[in-house]
C-alpha atoms as a PDB file:
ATOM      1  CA  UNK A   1      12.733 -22.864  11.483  1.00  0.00           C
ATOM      2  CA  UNK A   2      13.794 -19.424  10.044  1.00  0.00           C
ATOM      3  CA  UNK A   3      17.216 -20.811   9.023  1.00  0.00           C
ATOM      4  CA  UNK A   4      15.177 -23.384   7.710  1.00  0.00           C
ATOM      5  CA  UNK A   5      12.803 -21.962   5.848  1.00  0.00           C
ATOM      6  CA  UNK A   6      15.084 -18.834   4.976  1.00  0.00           C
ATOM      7  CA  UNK A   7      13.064 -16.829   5.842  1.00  0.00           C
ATOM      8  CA  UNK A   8      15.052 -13.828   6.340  1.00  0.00           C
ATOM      9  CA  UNK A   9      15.684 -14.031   2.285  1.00  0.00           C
ATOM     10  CA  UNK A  10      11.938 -14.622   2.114  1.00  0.00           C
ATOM     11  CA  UNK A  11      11.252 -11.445   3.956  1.00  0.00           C
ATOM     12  CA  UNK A  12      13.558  -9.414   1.749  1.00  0.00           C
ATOM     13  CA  UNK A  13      11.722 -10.977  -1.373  1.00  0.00           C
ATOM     14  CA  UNK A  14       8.393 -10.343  -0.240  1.00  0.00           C
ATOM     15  CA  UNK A  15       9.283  -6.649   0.792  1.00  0.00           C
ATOM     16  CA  UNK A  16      10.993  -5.906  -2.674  1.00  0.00           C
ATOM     17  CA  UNK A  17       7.634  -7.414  -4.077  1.00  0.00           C
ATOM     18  CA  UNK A  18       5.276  -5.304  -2.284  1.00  0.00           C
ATOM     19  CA  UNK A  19       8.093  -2.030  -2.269  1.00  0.00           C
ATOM     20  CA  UNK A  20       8.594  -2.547  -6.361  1.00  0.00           C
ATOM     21  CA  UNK A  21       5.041  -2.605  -7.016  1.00  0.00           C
ATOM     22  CA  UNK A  22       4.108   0.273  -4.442  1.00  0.00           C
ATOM     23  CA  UNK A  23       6.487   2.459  -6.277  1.00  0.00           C
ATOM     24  CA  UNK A  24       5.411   1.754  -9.568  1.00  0.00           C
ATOM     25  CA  UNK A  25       2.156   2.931  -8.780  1.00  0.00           C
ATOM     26  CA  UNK A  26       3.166   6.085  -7.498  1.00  0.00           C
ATOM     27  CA  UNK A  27       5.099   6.491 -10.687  1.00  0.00           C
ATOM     28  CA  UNK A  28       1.913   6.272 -12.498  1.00  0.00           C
ATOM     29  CA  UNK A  29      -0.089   9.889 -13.640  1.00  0.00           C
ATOM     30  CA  UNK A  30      -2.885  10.352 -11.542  1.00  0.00           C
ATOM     31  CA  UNK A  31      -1.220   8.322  -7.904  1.00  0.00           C
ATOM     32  CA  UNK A  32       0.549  11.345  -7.047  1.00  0.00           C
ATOM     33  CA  UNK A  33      -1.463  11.068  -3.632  1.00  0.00           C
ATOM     34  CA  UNK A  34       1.331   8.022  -2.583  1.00  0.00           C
ATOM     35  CA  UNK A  35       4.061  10.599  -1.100  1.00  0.00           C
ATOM     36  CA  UNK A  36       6.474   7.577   0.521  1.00  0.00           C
ATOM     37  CA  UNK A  37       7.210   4.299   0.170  1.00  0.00           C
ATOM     38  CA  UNK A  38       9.222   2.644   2.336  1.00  0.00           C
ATOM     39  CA  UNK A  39      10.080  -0.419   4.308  1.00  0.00           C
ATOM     40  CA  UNK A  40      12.117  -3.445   5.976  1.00  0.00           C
ATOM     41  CA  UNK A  41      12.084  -6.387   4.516  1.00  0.00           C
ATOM     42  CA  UNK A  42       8.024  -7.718   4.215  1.00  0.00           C
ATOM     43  CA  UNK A  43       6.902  -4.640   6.777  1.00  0.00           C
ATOM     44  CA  UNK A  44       6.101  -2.251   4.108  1.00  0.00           C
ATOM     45  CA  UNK A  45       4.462   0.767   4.329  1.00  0.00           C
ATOM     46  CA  UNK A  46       3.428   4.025   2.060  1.00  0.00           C
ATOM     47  CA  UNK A  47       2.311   7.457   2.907  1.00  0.00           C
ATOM     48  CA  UNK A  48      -1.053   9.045   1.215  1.00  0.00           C
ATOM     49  CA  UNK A  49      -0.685  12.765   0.739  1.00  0.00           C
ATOM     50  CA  UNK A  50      -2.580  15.715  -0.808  1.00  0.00           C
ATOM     51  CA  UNK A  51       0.479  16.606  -2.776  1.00  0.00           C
ATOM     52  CA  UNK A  52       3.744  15.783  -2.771  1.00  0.00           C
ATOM     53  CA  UNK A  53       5.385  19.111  -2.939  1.00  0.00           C
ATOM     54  CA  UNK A  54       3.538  20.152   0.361  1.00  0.00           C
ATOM     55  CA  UNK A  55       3.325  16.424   1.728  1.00  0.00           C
ATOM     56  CA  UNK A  56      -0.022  16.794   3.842  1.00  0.00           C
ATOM     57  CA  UNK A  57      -1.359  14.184   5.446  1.00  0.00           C
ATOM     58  CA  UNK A  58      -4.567  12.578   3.644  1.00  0.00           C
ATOM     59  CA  UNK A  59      -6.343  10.744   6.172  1.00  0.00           C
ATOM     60  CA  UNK A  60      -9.837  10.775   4.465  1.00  0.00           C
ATOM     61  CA  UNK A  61      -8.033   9.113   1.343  1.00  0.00           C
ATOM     62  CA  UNK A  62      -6.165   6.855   3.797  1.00  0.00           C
ATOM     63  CA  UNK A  63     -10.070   5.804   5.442  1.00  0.00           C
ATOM     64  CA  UNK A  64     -11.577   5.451   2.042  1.00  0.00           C
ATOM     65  CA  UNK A  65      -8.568   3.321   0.521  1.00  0.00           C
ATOM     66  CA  UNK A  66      -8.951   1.236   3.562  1.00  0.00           C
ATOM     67  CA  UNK A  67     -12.899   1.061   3.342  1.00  0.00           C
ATOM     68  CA  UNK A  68     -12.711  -0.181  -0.478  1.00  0.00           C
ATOM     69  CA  UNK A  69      -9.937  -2.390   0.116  1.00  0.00           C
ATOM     70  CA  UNK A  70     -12.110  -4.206   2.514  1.00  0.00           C
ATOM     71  CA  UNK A  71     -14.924  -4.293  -0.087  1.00  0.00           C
ATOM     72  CA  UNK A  72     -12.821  -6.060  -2.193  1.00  0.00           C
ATOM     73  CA  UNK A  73     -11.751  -8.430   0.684  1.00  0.00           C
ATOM     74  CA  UNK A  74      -8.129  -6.817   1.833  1.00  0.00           C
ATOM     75  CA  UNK A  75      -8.030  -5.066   5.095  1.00  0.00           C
ATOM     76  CA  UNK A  76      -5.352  -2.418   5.443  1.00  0.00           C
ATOM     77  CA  UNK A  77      -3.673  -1.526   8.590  1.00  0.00           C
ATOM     78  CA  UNK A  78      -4.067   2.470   9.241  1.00  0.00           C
ATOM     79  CA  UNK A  79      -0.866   3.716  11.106  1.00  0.00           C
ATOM     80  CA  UNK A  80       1.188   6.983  11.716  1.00  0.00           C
ATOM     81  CA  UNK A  81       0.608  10.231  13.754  1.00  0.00           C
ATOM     82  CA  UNK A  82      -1.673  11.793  11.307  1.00  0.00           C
ATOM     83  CA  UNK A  83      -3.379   8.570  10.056  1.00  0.00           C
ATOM     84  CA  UNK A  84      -2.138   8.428   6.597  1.00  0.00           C
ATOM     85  CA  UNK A  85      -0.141   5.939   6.366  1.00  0.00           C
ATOM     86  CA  UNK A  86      -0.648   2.240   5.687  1.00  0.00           C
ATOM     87  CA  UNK A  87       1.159  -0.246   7.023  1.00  0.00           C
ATOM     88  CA  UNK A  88       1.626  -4.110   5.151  1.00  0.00           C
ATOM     89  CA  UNK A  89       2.575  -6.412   7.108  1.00  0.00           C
ATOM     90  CA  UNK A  90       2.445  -9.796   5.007  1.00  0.00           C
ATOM     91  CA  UNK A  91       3.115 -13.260   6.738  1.00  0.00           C
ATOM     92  CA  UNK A  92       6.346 -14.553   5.307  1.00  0.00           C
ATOM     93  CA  UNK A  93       4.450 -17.470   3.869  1.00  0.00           C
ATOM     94  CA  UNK A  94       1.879 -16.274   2.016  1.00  0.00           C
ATOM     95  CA  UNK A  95       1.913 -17.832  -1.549  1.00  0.00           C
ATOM     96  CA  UNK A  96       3.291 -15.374  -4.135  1.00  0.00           C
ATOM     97  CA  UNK A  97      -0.084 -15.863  -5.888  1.00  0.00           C
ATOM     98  CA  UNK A  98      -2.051 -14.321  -3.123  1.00  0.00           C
ATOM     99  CA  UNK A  99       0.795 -11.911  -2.684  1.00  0.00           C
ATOM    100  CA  UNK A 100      -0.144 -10.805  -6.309  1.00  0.00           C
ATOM    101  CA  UNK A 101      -3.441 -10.569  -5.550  1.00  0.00           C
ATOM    102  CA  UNK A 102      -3.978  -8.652  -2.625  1.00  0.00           C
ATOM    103  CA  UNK A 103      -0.977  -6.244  -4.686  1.00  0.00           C
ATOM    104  CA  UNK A 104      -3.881  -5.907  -7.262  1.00  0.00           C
ATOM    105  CA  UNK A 105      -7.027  -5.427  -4.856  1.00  0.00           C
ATOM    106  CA  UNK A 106      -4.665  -2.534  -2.946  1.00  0.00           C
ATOM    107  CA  UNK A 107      -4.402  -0.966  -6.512  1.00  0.00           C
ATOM    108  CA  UNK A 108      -7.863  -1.410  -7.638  1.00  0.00           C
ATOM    109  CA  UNK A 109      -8.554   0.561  -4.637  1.00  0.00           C
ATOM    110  CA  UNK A 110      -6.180   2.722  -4.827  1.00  0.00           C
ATOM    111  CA  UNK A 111      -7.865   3.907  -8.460  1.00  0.00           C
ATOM    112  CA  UNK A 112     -11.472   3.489  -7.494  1.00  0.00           C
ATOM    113  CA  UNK A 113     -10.868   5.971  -4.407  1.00  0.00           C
ATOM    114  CA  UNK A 114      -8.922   8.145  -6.610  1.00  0.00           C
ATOM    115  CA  UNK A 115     -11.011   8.458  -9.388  1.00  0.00           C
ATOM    116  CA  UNK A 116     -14.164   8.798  -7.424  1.00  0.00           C
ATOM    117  CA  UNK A 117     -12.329  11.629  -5.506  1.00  0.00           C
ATOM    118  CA  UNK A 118     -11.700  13.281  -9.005  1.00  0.00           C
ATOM    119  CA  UNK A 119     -15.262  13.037  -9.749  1.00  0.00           C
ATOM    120  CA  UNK A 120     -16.321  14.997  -6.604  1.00  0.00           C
ATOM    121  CA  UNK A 121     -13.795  17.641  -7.840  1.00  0.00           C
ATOM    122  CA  UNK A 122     -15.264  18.251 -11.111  1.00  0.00           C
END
């Protein structure tokens, strides 16, 4: 079935997808709090930090990121020693359309949680 299906190539897709997108986002003013992306093939996962320079952990980010995301109908897998890291780990056949969208819940999130944690600064 895998040779079948390649879905060794479909895993590498999928990861590039998710990895791609991940680190675009982070690239973005304002998403600084994404410290590491990284992965193998569609097991992808990124770190959420305070800072990059000083690359603490930001587990109450992490929690909140995963709280909104399941507002909006994603859940998030929490990993890592210090619980700021989230793990994806997509099923090699989800459609690319829900692929997509699940990308764009994680980033609304992302942005809600990061905004509203702006506000609080202020």
């Amino acid at each position: 079935m895998i040779e079948e299906e390649n879905l060794c190539a479909r895993a590498a897709e999928i990861g590039k997808i998710m990895t791609d997108r991940l680190q675009s986002i982070a690239a973005r003013q304002g998403m600084e709090c994404i410290g590491d992306v990284r992965g193998l093939g569609a097991m992808v996962a990124f770190e959420l930090v305070t800072d990059r320079a000083s690359k603490e952990a930001a587990p109450v980010l992490t929690a909140d990121l995963m709280a909104e995301a399941e507002r909006r109908g994603v859940l998030l897998l929490n990993c890592g020693t210090k619980g700021n890291v989230i793990c994806l780990l997509t099923p090699l056949t989800i459609p690319m359309n829900q692929l997509q969208e699940a990308l764009d819940v994680l980033e609304t999130s992302l942005e809600a949680v990061v905004s509203a944690r702006g506000r609080k600064a202020a």
